[in-house]
C-alpha atoms as a PDB file:
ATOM      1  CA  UNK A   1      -0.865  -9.586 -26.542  1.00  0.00           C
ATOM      2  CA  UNK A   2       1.272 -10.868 -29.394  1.00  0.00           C
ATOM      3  CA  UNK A   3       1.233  -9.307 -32.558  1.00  0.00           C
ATOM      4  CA  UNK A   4       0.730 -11.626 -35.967  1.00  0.00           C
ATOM      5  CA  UNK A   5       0.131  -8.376 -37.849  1.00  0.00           C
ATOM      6  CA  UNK A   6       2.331  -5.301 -37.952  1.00  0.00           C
ATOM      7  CA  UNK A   7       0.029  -2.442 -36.300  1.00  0.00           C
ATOM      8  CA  UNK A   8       2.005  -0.175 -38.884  1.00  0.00           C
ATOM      9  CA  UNK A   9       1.510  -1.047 -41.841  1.00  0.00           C
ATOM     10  CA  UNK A  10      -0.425  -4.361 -41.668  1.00  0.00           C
ATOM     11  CA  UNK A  11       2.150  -6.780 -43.194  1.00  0.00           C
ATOM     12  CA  UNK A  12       2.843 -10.476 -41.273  1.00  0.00           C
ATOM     13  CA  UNK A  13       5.354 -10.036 -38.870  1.00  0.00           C
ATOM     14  CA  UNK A  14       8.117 -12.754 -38.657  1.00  0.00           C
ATOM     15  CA  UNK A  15      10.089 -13.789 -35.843  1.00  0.00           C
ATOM     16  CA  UNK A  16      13.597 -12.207 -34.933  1.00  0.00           C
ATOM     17  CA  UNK A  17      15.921 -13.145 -32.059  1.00  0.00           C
ATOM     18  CA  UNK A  18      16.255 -10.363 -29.658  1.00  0.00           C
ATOM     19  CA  UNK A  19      19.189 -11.515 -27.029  1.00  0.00           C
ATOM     20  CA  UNK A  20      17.648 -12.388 -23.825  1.00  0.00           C
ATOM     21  CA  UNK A  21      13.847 -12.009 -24.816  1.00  0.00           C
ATOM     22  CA  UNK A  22      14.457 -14.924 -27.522  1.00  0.00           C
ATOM     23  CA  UNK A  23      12.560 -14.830 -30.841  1.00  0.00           C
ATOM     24  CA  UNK A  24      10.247 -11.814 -30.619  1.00  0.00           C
ATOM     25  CA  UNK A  25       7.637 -10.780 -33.603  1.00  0.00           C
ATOM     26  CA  UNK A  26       9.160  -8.014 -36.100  1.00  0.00           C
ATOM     27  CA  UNK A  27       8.605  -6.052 -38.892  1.00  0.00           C
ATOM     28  CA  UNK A  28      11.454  -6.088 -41.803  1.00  0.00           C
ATOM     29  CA  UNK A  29       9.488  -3.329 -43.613  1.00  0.00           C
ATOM     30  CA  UNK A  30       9.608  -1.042 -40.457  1.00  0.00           C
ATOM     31  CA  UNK A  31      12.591  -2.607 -38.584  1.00  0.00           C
ATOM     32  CA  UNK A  32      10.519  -2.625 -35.669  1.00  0.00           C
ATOM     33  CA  UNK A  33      10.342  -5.353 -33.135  1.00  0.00           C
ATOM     34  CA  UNK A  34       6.883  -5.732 -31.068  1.00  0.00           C
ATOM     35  CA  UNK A  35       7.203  -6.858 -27.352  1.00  0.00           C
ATOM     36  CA  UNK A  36       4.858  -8.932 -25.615  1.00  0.00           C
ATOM     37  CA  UNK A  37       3.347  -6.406 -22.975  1.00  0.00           C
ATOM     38  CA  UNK A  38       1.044  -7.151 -20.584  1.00  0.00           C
ATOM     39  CA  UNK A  39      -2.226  -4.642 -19.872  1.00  0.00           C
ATOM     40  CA  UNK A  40      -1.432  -2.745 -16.589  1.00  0.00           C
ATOM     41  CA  UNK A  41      -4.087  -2.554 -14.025  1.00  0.00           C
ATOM     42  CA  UNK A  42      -4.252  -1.104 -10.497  1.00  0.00           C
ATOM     43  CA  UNK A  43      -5.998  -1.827  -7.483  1.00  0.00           C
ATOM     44  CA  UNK A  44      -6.008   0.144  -4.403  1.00  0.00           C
ATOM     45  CA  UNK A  45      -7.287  -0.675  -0.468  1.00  0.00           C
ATOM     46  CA  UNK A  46      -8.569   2.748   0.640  1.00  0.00           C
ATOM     47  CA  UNK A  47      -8.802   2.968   4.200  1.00  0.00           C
ATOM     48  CA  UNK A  48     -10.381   4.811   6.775  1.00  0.00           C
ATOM     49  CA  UNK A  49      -9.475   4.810  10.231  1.00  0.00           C
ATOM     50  CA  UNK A  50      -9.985   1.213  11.030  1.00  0.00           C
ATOM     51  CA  UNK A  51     -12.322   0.386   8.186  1.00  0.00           C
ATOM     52  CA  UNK A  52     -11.467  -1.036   3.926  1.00  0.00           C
ATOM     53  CA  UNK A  53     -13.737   0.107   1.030  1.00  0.00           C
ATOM     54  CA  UNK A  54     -15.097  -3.037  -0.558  1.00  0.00           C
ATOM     55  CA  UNK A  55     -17.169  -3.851  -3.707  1.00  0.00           C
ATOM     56  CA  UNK A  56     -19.196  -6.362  -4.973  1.00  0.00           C
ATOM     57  CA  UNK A  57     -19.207  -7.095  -8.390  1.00  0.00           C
ATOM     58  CA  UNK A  58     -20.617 -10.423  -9.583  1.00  0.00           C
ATOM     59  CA  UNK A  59     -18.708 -10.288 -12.903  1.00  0.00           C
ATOM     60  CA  UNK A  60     -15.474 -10.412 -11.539  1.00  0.00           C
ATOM     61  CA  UNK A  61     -16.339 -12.407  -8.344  1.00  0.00           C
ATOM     62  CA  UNK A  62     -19.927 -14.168  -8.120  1.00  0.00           C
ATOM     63  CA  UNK A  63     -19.517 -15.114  -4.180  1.00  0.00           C
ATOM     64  CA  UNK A  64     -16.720 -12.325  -3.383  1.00  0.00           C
ATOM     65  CA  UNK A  65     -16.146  -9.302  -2.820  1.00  0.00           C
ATOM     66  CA  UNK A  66     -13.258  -7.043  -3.962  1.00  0.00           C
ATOM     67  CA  UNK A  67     -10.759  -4.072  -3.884  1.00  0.00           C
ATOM     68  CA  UNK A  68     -11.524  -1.256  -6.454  1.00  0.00           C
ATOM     69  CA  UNK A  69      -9.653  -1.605  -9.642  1.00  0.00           C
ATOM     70  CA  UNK A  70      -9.035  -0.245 -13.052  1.00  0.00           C
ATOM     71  CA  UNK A  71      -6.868  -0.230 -16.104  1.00  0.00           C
ATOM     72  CA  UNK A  72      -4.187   2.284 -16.789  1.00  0.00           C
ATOM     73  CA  UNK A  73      -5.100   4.784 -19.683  1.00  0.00           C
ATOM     74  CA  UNK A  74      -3.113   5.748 -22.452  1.00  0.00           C
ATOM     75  CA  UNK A  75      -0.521   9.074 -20.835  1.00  0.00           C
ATOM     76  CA  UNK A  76      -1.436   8.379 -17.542  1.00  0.00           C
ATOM     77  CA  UNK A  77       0.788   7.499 -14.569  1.00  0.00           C
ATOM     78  CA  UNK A  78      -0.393   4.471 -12.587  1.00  0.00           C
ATOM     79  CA  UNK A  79      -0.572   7.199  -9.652  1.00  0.00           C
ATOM     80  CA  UNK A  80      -3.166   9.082 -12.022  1.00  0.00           C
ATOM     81  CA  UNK A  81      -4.555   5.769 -12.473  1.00  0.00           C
ATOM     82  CA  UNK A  82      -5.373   5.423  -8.472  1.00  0.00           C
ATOM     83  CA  UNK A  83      -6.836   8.867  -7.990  1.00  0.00           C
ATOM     84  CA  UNK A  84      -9.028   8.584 -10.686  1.00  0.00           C
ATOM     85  CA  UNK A  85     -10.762   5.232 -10.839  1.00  0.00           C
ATOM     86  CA  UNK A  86     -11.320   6.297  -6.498  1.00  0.00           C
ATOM     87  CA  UNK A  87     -13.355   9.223  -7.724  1.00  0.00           C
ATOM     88  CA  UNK A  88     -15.163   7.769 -10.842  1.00  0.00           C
ATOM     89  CA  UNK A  89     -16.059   4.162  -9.306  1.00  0.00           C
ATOM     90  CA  UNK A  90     -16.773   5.666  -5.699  1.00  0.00           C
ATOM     91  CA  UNK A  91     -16.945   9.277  -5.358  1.00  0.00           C
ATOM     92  CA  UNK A  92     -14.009   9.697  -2.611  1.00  0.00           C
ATOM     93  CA  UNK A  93     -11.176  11.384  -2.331  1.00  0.00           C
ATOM     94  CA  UNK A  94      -7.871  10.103  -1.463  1.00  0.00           C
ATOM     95  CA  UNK A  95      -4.534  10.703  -0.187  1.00  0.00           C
ATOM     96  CA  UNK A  96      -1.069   9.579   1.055  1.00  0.00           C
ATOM     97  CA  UNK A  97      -0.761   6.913  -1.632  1.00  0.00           C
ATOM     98  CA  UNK A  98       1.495   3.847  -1.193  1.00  0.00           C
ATOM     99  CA  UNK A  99       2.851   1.204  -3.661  1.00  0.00           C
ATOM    100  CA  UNK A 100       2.238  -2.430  -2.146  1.00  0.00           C
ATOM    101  CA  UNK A 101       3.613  -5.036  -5.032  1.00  0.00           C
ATOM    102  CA  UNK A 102       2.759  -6.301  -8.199  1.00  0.00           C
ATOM    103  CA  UNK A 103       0.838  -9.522  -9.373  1.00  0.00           C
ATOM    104  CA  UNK A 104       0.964 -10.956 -13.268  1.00  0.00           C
ATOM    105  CA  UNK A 105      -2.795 -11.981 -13.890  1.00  0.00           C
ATOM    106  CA  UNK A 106      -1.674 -15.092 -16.864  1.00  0.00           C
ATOM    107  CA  UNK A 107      -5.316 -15.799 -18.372  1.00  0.00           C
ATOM    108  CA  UNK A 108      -5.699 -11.920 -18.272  1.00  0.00           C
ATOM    109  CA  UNK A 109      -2.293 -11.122 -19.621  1.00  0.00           C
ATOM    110  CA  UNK A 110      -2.640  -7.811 -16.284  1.00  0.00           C
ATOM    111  CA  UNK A 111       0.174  -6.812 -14.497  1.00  0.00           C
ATOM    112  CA  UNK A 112      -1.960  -5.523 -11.109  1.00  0.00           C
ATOM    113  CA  UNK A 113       0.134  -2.997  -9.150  1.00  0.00           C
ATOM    114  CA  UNK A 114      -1.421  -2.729  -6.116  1.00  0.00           C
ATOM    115  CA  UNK A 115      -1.415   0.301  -3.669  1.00  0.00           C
ATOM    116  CA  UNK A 116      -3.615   1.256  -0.193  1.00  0.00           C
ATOM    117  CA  UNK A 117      -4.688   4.825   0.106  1.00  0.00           C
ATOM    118  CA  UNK A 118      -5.959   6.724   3.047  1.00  0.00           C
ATOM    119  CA  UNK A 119      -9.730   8.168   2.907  1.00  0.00           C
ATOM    120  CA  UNK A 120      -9.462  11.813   2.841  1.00  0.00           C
ATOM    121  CA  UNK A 121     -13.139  12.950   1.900  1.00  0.00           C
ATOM    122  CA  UNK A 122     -16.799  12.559   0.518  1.00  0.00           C
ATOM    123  CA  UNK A 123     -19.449  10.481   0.515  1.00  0.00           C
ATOM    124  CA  UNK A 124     -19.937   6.653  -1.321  1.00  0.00           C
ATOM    125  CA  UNK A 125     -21.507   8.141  -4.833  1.00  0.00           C
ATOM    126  CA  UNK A 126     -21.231   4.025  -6.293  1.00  0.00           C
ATOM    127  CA  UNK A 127     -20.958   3.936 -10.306  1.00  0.00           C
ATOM    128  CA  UNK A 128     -22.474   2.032 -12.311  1.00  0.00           C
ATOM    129  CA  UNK A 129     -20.401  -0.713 -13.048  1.00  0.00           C
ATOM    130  CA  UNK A 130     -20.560  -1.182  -9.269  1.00  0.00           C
ATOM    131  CA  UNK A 131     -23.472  -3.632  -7.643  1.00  0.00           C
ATOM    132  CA  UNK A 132     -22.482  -2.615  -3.913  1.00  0.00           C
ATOM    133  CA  UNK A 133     -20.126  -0.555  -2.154  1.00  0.00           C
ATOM    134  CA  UNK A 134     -19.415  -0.243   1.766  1.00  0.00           C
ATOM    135  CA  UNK A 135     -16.877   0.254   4.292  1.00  0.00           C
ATOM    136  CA  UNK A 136     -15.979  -3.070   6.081  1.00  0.00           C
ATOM    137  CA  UNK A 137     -14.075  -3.852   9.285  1.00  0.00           C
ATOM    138  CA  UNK A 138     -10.253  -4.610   8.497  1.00  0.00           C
ATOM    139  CA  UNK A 139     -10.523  -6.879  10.607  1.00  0.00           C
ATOM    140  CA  UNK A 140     -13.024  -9.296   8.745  1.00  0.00           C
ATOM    141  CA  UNK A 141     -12.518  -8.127   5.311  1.00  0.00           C
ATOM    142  CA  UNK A 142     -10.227 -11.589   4.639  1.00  0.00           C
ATOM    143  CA  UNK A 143     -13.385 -13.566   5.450  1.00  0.00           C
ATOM    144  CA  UNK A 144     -15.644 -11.307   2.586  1.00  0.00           C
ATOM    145  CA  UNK A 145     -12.881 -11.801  -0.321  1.00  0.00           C
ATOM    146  CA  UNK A 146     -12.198 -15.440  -0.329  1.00  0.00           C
ATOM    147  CA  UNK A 147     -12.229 -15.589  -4.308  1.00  0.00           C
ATOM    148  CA  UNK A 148      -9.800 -12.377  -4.392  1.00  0.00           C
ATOM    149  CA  UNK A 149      -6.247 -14.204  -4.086  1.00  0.00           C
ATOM    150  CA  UNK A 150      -4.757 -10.847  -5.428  1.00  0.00           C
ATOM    151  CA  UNK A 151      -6.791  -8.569  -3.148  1.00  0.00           C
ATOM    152  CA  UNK A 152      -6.860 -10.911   0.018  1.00  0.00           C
ATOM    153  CA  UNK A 153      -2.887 -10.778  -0.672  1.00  0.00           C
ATOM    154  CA  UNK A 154      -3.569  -6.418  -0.345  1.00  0.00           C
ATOM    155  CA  UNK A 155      -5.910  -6.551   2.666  1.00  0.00           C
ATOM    156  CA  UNK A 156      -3.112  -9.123   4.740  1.00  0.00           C
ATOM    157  CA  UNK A 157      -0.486  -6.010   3.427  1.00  0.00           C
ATOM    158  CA  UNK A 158      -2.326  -3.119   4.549  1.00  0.00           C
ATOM    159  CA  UNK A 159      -2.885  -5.102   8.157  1.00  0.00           C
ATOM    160  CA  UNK A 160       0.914  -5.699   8.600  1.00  0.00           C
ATOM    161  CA  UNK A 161       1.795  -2.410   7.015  1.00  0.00           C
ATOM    162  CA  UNK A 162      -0.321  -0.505  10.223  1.00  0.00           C
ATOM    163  CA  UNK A 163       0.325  -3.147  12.375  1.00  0.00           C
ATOM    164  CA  UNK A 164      -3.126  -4.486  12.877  1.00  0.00           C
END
């Protein structure tokens, strides 16, 4: 998001050159500059044994399913981040966590940092914001995310990261 306004003290920000990032929206009054930063998101392949957690949500993919994702809270580490939106969109518990890569989402202005986690416990307890939820074959998961260029880039990952 760029900033017109100064979130400080509400005056018009004006443009300021800032070395390699080029001209970059500042405040005079607070001699502050303001960054362009993206939103940061994660999404996460849980696994068990030979089997990938998949959702269906029509209003991020009407014909697709997907990985589970979520945004990054304020004082929270993207680790945090993983653990949590397991347990509040589906109930599980995880474990043995591993960074896979990042994505920049443009129209969306999300940085995605994706991970795979191993099931460790519990039963599917879906939330709300969640049409569908069910384990799926690694194996055939590809063909059930064709809309999910991010996540179809996880699932190929996690099968050449356990040799599948």
């Amino acid at each position: 998001m760029r900033f017109k306004f100064c979130p400080l003290c509400g005056r018009e920000l004006e443009e300021k050159y800032s070395f390699d990032e080029g001209g970059v929206p500042y405040c005079k009054y607070d001699d502050i500059m303001f960054f362009d930063t993206p939103k940061p998101c994660i999404m996460v392949a849980v696994i068990k044994n030979d089997e990938i957690l998949l959702l269906k949500q029509s209003y991020i993919f009407k014909n697709s399913k997907v990985l589970l994702s979520g945004y990054v809270s304020h004082n929270e580490t993207v680790e945090e981040t993983v653990y949590r939106e397991v347990k509040e969109e589906s109930g599980l518990d995880i474990s043995n966590i591993q960074y896979l890569g990042s994505d920049f989402v443009k129209d969306k202005e999300i940085l995605m940092l994706t991970f795979m986690a191993k099931y460790e416990s519990g039963d599917i307890i879906k939330s709300t914001e969640v049409e569908a939820m069910a384990w799926c074959k690694l194996e055939t998961a590809l063909d059930e995310m064709k809309e999910d260029k991010i996540g179809s880039k996880v699932v190929s990952k996690v099968l050449n990261n356990i040799n599948y």
